[in-house]
N, C-alpha and C. Protein backbone atom coordinates (compact mmCIF):
# COMPACT_ATOMS: atom_id res chain seq x y z
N UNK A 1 6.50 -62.71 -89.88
CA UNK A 1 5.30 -62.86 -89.08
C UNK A 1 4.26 -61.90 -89.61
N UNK A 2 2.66 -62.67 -89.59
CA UNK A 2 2.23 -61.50 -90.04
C UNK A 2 1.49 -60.24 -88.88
N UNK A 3 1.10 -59.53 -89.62
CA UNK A 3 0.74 -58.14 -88.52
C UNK A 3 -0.88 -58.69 -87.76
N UNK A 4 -1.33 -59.66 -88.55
CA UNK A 4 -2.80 -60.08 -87.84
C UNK A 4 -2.60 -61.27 -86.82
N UNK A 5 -1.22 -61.75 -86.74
CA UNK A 5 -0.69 -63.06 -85.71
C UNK A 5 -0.56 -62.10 -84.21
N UNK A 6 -1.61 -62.62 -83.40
CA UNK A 6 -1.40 -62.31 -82.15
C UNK A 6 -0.14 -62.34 -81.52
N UNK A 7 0.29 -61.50 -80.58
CA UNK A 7 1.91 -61.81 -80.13
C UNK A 7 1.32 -62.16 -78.52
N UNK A 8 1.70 -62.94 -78.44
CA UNK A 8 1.61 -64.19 -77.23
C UNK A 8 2.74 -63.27 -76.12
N UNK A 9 3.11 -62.87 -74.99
CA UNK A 9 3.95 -62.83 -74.06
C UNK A 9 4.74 -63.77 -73.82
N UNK A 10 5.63 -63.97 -73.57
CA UNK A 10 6.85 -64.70 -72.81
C UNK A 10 7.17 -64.17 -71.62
N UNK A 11 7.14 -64.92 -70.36
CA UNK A 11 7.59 -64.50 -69.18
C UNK A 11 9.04 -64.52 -69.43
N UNK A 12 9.31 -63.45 -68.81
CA UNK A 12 11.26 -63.05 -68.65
C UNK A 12 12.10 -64.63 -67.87
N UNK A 13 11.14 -65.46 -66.80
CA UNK A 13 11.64 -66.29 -66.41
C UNK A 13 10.66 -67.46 -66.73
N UNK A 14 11.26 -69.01 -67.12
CA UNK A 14 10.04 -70.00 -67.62
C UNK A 14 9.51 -70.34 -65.81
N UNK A 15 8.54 -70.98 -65.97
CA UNK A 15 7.61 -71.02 -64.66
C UNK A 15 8.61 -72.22 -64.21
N UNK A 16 8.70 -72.29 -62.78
CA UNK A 16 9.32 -73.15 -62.35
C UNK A 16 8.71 -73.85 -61.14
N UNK A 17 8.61 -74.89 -61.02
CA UNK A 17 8.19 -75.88 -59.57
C UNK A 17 9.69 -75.16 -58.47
N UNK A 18 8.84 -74.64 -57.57
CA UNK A 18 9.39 -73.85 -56.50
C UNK A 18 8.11 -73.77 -55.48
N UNK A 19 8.75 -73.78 -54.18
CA UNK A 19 8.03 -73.41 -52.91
C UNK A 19 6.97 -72.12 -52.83
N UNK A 20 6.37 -72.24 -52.60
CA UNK A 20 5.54 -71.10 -52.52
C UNK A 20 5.94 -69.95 -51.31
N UNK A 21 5.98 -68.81 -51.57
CA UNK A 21 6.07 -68.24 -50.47
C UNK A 21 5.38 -67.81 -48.96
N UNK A 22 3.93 -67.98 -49.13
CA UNK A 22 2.84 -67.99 -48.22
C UNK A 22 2.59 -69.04 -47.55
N UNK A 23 2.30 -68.79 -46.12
CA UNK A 23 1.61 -70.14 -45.16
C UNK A 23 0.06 -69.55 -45.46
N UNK A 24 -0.21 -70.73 -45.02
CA UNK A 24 -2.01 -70.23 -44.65
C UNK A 24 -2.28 -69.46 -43.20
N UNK A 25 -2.83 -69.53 -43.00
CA UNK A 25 -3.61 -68.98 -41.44
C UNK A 25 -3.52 -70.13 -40.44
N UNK A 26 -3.05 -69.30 -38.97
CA UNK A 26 -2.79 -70.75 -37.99
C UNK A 26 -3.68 -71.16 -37.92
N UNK A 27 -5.10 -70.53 -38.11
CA UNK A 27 -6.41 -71.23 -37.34
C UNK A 27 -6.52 -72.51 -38.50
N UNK A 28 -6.03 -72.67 -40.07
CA UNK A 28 -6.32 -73.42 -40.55
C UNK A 28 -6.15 -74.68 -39.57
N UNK A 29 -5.03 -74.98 -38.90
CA UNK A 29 -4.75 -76.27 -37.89
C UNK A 29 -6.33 -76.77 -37.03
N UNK A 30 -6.77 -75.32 -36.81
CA UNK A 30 -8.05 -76.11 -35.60
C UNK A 30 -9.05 -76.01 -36.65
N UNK A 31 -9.54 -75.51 -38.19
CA UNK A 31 -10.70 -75.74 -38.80
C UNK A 31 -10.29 -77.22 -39.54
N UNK A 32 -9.09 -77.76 -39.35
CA UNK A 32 -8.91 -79.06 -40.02
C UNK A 32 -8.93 -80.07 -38.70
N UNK A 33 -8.54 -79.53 -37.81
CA UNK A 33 -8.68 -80.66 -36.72
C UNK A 33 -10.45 -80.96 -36.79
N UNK A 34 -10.98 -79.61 -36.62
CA UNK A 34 -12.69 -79.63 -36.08
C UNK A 34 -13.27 -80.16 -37.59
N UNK A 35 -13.03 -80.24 -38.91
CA UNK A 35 -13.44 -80.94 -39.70
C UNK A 35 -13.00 -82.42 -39.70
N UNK A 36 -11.82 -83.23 -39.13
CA UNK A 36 -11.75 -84.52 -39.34
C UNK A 36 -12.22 -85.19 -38.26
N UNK A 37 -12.93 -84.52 -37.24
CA UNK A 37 -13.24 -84.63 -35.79
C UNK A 37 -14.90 -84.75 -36.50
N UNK A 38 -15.40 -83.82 -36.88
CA UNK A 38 -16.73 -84.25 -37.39
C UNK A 38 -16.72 -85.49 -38.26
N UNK A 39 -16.07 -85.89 -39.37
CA UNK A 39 -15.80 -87.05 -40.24
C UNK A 39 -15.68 -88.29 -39.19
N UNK A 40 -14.73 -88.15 -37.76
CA UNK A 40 -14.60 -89.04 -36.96
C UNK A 40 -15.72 -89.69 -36.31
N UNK A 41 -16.57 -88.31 -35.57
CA UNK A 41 -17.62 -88.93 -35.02
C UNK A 41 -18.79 -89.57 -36.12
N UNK A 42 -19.05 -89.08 -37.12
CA UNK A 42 -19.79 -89.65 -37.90
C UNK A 42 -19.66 -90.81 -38.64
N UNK A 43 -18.25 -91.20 -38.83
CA UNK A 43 -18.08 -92.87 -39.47
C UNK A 43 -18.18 -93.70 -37.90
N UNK A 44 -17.34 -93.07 -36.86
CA UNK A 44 -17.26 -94.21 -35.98
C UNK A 44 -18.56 -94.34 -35.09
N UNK A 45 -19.46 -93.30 -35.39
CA UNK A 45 -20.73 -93.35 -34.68
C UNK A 45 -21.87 -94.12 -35.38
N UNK A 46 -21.60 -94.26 -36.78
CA UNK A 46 -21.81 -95.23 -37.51
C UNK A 46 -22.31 -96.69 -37.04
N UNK A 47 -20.90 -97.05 -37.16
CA UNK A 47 -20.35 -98.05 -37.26
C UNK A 47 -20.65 -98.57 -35.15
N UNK A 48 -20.67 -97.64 -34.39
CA UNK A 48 -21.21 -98.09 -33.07
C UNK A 48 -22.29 -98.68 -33.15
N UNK A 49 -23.26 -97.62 -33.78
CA UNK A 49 -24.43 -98.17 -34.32
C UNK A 49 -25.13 -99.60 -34.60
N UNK A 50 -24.24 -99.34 -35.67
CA UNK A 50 -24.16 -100.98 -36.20
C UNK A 50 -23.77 -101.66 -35.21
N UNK A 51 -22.97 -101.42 -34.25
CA UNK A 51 -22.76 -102.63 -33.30
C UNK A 51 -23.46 -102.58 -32.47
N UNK A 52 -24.13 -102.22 -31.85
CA UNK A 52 -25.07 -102.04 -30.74
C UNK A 52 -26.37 -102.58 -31.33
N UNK A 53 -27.05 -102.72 -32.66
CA UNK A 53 -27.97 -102.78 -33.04
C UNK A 53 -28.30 -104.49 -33.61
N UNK A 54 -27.01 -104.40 -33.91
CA UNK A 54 -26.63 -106.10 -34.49
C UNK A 54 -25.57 -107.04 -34.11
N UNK A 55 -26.09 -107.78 -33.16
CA UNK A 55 -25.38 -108.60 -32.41
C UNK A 55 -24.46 -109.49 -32.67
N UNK A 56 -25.25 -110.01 -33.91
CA UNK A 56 -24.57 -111.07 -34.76
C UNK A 56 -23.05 -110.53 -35.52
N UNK A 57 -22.78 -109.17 -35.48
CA UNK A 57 -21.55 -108.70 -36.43
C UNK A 57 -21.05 -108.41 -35.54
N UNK A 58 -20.69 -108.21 -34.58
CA UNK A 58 -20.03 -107.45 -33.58
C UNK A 58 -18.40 -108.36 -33.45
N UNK A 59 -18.06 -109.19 -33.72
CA UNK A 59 -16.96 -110.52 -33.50
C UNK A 59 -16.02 -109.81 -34.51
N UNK A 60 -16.47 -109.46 -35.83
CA UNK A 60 -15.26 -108.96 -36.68
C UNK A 60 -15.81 -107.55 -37.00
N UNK A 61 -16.65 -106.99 -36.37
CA UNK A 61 -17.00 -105.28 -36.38
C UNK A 61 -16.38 -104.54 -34.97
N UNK A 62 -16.01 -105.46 -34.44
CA UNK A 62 -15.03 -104.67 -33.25
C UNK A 62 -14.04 -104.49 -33.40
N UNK A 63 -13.30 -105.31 -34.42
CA UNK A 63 -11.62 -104.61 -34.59
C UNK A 63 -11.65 -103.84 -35.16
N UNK A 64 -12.68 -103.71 -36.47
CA UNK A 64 -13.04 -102.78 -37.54
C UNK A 64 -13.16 -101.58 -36.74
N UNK A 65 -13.97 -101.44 -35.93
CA UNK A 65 -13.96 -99.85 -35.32
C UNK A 65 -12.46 -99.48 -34.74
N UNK A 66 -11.89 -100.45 -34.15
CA UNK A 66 -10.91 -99.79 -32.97
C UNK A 66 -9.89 -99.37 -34.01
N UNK A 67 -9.69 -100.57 -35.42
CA UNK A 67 -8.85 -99.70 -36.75
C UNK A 67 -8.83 -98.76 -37.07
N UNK A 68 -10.57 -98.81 -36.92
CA UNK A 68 -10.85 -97.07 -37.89
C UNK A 68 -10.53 -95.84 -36.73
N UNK A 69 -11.17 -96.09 -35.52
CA UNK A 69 -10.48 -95.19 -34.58
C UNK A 69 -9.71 -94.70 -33.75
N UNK A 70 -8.39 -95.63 -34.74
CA UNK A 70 -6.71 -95.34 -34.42
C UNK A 70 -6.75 -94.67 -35.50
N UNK A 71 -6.98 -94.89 -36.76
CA UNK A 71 -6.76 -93.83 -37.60
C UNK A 71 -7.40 -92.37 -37.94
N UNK A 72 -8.61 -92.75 -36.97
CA UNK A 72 -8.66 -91.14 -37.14
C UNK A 72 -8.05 -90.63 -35.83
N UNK A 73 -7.90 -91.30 -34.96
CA UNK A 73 -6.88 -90.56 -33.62
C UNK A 73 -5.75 -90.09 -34.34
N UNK A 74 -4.96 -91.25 -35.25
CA UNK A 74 -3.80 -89.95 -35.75
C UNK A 74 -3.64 -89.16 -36.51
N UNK A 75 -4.94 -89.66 -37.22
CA UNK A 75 -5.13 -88.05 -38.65
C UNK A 75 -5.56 -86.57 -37.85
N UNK A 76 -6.27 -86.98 -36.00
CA UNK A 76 -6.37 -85.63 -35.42
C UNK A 76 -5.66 -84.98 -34.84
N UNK A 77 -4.74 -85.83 -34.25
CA UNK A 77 -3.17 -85.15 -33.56
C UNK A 77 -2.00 -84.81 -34.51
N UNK A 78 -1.77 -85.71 -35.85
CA UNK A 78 -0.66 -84.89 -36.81
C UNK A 78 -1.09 -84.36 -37.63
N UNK A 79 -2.94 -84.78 -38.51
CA UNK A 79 -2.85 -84.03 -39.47
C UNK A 79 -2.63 -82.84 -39.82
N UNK A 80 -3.85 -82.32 -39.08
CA UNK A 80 -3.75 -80.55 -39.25
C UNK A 80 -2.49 -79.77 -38.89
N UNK A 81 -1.53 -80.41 -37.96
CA UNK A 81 -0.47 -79.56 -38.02
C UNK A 81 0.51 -79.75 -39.39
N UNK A 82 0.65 -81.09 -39.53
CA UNK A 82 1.84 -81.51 -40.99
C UNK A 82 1.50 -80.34 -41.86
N UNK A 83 -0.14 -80.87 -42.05
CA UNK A 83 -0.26 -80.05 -43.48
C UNK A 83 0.04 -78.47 -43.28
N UNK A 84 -0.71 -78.02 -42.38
CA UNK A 84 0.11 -76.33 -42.16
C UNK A 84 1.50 -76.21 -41.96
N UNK A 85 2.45 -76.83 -41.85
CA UNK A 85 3.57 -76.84 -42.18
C UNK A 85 4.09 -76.38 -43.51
N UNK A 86 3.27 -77.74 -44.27
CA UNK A 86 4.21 -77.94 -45.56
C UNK A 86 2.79 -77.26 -46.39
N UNK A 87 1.51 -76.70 -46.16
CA UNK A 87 1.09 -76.28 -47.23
C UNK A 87 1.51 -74.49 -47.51
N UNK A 88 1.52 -74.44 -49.14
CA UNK A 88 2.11 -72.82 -49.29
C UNK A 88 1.17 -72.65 -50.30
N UNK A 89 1.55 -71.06 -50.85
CA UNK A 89 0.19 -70.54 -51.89
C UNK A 89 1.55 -68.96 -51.79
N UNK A 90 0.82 -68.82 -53.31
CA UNK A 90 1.19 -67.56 -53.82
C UNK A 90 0.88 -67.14 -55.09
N UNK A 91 0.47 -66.02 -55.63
CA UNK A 91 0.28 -65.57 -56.55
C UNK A 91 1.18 -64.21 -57.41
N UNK A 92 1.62 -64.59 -58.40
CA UNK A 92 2.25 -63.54 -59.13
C UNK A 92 1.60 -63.35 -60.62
N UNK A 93 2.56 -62.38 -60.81
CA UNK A 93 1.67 -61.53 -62.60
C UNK A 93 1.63 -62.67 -63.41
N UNK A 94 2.21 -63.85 -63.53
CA UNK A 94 1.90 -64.76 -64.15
C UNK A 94 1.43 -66.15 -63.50
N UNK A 95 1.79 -66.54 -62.43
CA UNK A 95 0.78 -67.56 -61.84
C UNK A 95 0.41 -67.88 -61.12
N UNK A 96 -0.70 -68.83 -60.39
CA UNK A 96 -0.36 -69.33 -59.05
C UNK A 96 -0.16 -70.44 -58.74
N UNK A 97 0.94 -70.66 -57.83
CA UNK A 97 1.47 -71.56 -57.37
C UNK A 97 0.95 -72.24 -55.51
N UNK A 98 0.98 -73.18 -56.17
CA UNK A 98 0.47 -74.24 -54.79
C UNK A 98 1.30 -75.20 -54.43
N UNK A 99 1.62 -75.61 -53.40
CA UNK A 99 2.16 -76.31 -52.31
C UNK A 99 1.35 -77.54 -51.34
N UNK A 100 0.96 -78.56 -51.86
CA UNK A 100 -0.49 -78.70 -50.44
C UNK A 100 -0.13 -80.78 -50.43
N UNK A 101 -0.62 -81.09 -49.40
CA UNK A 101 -0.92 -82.22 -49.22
C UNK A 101 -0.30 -82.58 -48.19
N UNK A 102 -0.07 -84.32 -47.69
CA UNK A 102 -0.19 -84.80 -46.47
C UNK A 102 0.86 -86.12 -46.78
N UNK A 103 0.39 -87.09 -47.20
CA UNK A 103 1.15 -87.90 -47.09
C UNK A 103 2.08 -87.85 -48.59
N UNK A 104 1.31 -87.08 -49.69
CA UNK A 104 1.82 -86.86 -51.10
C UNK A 104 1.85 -85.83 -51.29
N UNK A 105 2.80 -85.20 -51.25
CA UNK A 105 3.12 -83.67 -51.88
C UNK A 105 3.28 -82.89 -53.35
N UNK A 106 2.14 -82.08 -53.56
CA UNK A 106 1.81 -81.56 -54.64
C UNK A 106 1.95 -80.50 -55.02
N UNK A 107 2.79 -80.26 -55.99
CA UNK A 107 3.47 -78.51 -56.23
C UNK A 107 2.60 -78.33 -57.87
N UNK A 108 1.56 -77.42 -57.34
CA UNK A 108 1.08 -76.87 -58.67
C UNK A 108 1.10 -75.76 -58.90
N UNK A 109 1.08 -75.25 -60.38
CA UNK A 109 1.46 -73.62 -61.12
C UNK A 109 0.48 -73.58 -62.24
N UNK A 110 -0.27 -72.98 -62.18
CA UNK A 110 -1.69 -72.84 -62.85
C UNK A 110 -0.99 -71.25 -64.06
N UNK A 111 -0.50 -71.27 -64.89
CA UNK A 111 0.08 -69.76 -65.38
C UNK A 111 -1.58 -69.02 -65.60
N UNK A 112 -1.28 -67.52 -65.38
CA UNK A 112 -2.48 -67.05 -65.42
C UNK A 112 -3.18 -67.05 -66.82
N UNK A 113 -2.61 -67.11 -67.65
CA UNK A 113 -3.34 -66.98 -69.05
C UNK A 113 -4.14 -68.41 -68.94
N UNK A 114 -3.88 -69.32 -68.03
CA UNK A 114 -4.86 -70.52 -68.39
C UNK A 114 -6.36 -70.17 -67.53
N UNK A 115 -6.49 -69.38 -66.64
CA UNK A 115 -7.42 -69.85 -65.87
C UNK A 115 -8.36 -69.15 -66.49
N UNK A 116 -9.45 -69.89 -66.13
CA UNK A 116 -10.97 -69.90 -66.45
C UNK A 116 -12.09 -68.93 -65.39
N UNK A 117 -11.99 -69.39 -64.29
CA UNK A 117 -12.40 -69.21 -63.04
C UNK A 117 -11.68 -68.80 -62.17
N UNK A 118 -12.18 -67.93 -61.25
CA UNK A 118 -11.54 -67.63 -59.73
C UNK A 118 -12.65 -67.64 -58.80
N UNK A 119 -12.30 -68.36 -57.88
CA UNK A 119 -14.11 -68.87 -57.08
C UNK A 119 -13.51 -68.45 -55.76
N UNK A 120 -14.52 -68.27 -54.19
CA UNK A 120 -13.79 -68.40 -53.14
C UNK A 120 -14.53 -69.52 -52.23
N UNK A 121 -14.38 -70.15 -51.41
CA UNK A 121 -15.63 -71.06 -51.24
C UNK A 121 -15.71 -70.64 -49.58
N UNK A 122 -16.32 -70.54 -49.43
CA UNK A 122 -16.25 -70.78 -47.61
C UNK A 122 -17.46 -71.44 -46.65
N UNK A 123 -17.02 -72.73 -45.77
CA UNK A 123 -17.79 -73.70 -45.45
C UNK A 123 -18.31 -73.55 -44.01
N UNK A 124 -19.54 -73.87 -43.35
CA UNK A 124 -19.47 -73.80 -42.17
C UNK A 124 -18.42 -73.32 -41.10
N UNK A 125 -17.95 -74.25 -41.09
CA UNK A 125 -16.52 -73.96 -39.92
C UNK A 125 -15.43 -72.96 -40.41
N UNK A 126 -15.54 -72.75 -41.80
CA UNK A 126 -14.38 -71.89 -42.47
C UNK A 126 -14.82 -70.46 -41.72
N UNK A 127 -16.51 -70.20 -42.31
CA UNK A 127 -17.44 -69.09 -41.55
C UNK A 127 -17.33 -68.46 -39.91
N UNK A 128 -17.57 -69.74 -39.30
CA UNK A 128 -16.89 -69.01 -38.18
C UNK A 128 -15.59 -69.21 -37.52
N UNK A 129 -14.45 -69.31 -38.25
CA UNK A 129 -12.95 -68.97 -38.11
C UNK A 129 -12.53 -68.06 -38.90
N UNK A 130 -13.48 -67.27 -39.62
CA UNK A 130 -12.94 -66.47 -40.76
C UNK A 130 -11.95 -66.74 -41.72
N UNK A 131 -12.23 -68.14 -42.28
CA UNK A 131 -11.37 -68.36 -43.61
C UNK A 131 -12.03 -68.96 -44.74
N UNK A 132 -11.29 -68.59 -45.58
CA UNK A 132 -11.79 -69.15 -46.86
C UNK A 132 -10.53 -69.45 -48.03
N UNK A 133 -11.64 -70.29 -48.31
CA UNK A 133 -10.62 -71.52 -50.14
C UNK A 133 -10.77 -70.75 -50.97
N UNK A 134 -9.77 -70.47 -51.46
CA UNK A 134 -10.03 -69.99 -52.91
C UNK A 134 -9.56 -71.46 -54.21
N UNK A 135 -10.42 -71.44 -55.23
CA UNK A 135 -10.56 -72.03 -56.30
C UNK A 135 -10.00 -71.48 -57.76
N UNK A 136 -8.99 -72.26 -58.73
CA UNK A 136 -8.61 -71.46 -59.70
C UNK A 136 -8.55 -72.68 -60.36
N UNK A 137 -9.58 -72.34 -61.58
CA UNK A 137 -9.80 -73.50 -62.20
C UNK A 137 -9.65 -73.09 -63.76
N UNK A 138 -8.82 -74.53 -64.95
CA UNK A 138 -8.81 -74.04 -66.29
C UNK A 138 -9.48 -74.59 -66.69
N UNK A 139 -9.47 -74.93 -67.90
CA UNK A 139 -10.25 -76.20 -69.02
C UNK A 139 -9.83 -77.40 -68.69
N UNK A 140 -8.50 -77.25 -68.50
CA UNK A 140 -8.04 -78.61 -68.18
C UNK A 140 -8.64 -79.24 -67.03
N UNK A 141 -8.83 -80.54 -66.98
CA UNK A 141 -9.49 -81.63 -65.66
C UNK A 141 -8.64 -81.28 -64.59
N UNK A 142 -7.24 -81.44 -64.97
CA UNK A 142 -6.18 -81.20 -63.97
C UNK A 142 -5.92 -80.22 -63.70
N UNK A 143 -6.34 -79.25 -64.27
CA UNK A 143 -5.22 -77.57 -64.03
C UNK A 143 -6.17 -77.05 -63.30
N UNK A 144 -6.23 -77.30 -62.01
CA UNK A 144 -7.12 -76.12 -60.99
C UNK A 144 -6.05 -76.21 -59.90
N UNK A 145 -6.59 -75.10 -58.84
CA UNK A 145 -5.60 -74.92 -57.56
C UNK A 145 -6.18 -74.45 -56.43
N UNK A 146 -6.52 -75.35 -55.44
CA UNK A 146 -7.17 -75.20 -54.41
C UNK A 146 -6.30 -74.49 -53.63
N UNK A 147 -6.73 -73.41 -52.65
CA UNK A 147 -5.58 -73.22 -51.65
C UNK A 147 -6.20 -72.88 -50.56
N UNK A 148 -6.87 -73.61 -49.57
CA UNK A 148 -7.64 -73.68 -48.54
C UNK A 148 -6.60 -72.65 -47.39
N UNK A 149 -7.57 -72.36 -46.20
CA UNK A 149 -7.04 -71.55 -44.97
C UNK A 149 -6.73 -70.58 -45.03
N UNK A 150 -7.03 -69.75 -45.87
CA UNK A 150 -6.57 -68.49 -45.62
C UNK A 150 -7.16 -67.40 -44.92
N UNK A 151 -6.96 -66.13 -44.46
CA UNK A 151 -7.55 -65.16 -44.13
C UNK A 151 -8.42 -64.43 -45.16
N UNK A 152 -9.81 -64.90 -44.41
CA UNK A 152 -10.81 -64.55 -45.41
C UNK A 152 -10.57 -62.78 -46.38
N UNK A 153 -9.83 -61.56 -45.27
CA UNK A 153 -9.22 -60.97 -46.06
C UNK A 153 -8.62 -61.02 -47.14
N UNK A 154 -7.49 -61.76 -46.90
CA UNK A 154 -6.01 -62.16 -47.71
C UNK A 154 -6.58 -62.84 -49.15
N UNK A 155 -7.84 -63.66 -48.48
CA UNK A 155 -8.52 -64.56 -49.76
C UNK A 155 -9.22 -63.58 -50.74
N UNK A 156 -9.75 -62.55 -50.23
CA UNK A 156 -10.23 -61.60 -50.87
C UNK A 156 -10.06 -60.65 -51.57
N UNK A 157 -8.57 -60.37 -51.23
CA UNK A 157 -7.44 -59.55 -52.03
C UNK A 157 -6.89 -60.37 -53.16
N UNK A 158 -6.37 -61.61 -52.71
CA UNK A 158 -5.90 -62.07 -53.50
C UNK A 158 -6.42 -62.79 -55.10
N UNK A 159 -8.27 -62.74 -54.72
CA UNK A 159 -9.04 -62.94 -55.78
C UNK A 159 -9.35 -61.67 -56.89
N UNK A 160 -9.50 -60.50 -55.71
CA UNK A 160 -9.01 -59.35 -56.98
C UNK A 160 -8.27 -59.27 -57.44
N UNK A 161 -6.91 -59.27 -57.05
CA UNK A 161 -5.73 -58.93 -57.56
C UNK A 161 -5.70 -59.70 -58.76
N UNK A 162 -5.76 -61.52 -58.65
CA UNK A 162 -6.18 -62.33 -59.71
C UNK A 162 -6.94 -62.07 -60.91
N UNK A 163 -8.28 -61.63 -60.75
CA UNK A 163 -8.86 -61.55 -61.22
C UNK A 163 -8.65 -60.08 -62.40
N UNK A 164 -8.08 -59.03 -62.06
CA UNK A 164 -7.31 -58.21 -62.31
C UNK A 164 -6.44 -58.36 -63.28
N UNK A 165 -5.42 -59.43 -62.85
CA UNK A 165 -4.43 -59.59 -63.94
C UNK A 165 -4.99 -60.97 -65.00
N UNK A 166 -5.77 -61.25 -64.39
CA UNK A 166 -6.44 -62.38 -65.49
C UNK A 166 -7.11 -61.74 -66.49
N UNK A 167 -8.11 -60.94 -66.26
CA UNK A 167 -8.62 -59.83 -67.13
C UNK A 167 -7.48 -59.08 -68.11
N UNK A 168 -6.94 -58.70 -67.70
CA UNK A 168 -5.63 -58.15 -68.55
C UNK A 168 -4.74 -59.18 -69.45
N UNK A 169 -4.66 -60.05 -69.11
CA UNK A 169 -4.09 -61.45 -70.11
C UNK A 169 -4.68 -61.34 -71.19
N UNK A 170 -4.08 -61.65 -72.08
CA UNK A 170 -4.06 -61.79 -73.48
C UNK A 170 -4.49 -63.20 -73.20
N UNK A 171 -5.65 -63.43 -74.44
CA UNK A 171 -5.90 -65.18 -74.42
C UNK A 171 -7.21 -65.35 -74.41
N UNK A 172 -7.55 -66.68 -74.51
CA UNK A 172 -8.72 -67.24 -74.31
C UNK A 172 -8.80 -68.50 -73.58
N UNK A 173 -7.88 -68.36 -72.42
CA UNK A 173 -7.71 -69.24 -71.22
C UNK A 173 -7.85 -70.93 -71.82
N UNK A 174 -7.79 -71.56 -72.91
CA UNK A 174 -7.64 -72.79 -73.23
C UNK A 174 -6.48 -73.20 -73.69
C-alpha cells in the first residue's frame, strides 16, 4: 500500500438493520393527531364545498366524502398512536439509524461518513409542543433520515453530537 493511499476506517462491527433504541416524545401522538386533523378539515371542507355549491355533483360526491371521511376518522384514532409505537431513532459514532412508518416499515442506517447535511426543521405545531425533525441527508436521492418528534432538546443535542463526529470523519461524504 502506498503511504499517500488514505486509510479508510472499518467499524469493529459491519452496520446492521436493527431496532433503534429511542422512542420519540409522547406529545409526538397529539402533534400527529393535530396535523392529520388539519389535512382532515381541509380536504373534507373542500369537498363540502363543492357540494353545497354544486348541485348537479352531489349523487356521486356524497359517497366520495363519507369515503374520504372514514379514512381520515381512522388515520385520527390509530395513526398517531401506531406510529409512536413502532417509530425509533438513534445515533452512534458511526451512524444513524431509523425506524419509522405506518402501514410500511422502514429501517434506515445512514453511516456517518456519508452524510452531507444535518438540518433540524421545526413546523408550526412542532413550535408549540416543543419538538422538532431532525434531517440527515447524503448525495444519495435515497440516503437521508428523517426522524420527526423529538424533544426539541434531545433534537438539539443530538445534532451536535452529529455534527461533531461528522466533522471528525475522514471523507468526503460521497
Amino acid at each position: 500500500m502506498d503511504s499517500s493511499t488514505p486509510v479508510i476506517p472499518v467499524p469493529a462491527e459491519p452496520l446492521a438493520v436493527r431496532p433503534p433504541r429511542h422512542r420519540l416524545a409522547r406529545r409526538f401522538i397529539l402533534w400527529r393527531t393535530l396535523n392529520a386533523l388539519c389535512w382532515a378539515i381541509g380536504v373534507v371542507g373542500a369537498l363540502v364545498t363543492l357540494h353545497i355549491i354544486f348541485a348537479e355533483i352531489r349523487t356521486w360526491l356524497d359517497p366520495f366524502i363519507w369515503g374520504i371521511g372514514g379514512i381520515f376518522g381512522v388515520n385520527l384514532l390509530f395513526m398517531p398512536t401506531y406510529r409512536y409505537l413502532v417509530h425509533r431513532w438513534e445515533t452512534t459514532d458511526e451512524a444513524v439509524y431509523s425506524l419509522s412508518g405506518w402501514i410500511t416499515r422502514e429501517w434506515r442506517i445512514v453511516p456517518i461518513s456519508r452524510i452531507q447535511s444535518i438540518d433540524t426543521v421545526q413546523g408550526p405545531i412542532e413550535q408549540l409542543l416543543n419538538l422538532s425533525t431532525i434531517k440527515v441527508t447524503t448525495a444519495s436521492h435515497e440516503g437521508h433520515v428523517k426522524i420527526e418528534g423529538l424533544d426539541t432538546p434531545v433534537a438539539e443535542a443530538a445534532v451536535k453530537r452529529l455534527n461533531e463526529i461528522a466533522q471528525a470523519t475522514p471523507g468526503d461524504a460521497t
